[in-house]
Protein backbone atom coordinates (compact mmCIF):
# COMPACT_ATOMS: atom_id res chain seq x y z
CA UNK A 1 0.00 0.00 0.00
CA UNK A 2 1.62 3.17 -0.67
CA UNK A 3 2.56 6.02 1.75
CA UNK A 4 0.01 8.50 0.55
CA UNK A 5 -2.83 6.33 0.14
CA UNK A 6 -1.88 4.55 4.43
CA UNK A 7 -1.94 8.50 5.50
CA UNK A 8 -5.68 9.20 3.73
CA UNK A 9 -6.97 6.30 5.27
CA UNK A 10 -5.40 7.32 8.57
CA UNK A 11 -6.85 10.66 8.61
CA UNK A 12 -10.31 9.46 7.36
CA UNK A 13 -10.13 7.17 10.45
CA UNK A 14 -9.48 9.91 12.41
CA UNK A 15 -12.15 12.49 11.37
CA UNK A 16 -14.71 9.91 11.55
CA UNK A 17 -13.65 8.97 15.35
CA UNK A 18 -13.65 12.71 15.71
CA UNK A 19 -17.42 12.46 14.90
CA UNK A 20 -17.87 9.72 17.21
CA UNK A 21 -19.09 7.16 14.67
CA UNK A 22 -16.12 4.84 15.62
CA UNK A 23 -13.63 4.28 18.11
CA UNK A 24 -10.10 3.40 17.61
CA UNK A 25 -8.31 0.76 18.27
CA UNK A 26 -5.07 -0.98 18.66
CA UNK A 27 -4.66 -1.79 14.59
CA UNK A 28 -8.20 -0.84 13.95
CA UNK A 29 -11.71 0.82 14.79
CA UNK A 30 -15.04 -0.45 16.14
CA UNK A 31 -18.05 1.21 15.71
CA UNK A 32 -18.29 4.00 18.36
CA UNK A 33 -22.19 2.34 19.75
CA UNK A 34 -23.84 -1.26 18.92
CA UNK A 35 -25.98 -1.31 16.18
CA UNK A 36 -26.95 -4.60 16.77
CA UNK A 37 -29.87 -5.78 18.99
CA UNK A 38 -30.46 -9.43 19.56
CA UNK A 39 -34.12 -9.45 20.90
CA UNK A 40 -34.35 -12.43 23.65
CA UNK A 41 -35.45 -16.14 22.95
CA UNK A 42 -39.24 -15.73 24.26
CA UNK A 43 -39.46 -12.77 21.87
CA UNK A 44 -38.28 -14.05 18.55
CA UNK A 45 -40.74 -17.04 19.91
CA UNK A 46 -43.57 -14.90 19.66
CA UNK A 47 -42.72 -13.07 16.63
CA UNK A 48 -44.73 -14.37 13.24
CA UNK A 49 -46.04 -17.97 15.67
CA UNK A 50 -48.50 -18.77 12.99
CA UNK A 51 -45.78 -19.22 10.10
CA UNK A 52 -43.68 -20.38 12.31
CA UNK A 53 -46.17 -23.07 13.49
CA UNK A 54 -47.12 -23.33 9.97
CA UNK A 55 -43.37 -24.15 8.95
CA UNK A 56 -43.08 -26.76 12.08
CA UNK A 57 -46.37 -28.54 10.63
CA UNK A 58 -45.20 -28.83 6.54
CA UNK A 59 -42.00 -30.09 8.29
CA UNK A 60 -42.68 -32.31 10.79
CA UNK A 61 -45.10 -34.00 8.19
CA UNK A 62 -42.63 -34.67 5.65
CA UNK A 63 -40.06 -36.82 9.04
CA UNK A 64 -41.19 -40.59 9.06
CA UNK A 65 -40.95 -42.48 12.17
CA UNK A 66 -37.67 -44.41 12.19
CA UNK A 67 -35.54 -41.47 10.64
CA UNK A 68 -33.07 -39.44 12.25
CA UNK A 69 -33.50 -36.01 11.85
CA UNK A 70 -30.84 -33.32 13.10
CA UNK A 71 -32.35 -30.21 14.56
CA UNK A 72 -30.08 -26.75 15.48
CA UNK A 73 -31.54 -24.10 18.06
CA UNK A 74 -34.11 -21.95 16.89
CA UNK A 75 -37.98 -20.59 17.38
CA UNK A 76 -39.25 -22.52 14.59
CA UNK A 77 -37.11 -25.70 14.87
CA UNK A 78 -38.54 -25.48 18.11
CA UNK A 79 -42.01 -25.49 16.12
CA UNK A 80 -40.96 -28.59 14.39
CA UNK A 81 -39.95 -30.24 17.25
CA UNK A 82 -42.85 -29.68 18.85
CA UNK A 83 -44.93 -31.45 15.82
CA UNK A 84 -42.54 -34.63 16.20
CA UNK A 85 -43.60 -34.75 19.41
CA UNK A 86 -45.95 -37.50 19.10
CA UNK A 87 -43.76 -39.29 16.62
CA UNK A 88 -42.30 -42.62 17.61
CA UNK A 89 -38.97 -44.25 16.76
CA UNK A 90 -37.70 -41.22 15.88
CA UNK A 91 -33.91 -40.55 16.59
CA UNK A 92 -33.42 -36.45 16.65
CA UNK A 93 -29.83 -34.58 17.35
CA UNK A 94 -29.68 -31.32 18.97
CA UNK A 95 -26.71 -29.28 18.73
């Protein structure tokens, strides 16, 4: 990277910490405040139910007993799950 072009980003950097959209770091920057917010478990549970429920149903229908099925962590897995429910000989892995 040339000289010139290292110094412009450096002093980009800088104004926009000066602004206090980002905070420097060692060999970098981080946004100055999170962006990001993770709503909890019980609320992304409650969030669109029906399609979710509707999404557990269409899934759970197509799992035969006998089969192993491999389910990760989620609110609508959790829908599925809760469809297999009554299923027997069914082998399921969680993560």
């Amino acid at each position: 990277m040339s000289e010139s072009l290292r110094s412009e980003r450096g002093t980009r950097s800088l104004l926009v910490a000066e602004q206090g959209l980002i905070k420097r770091t060692h060999g970098g920057a981080v946004p100055a405040t999170s962006t990001a917010f993770e709503p909890s478990f019980f609320q992304k549970e409650i969030e669109f139910i029906e399609k979710k429920k509707s999404i557990g149903r269409k899934a759970a229908e197509m799992i035969v007993e006998g089969e192993t099925v491999i389910l990760d962590s989620g609110t609508t897995t959790l829908q599925i799950a809760k469809y297999c429910a009554s299923k027997r000989n069914l082998t399921v892995v969680t993560k």
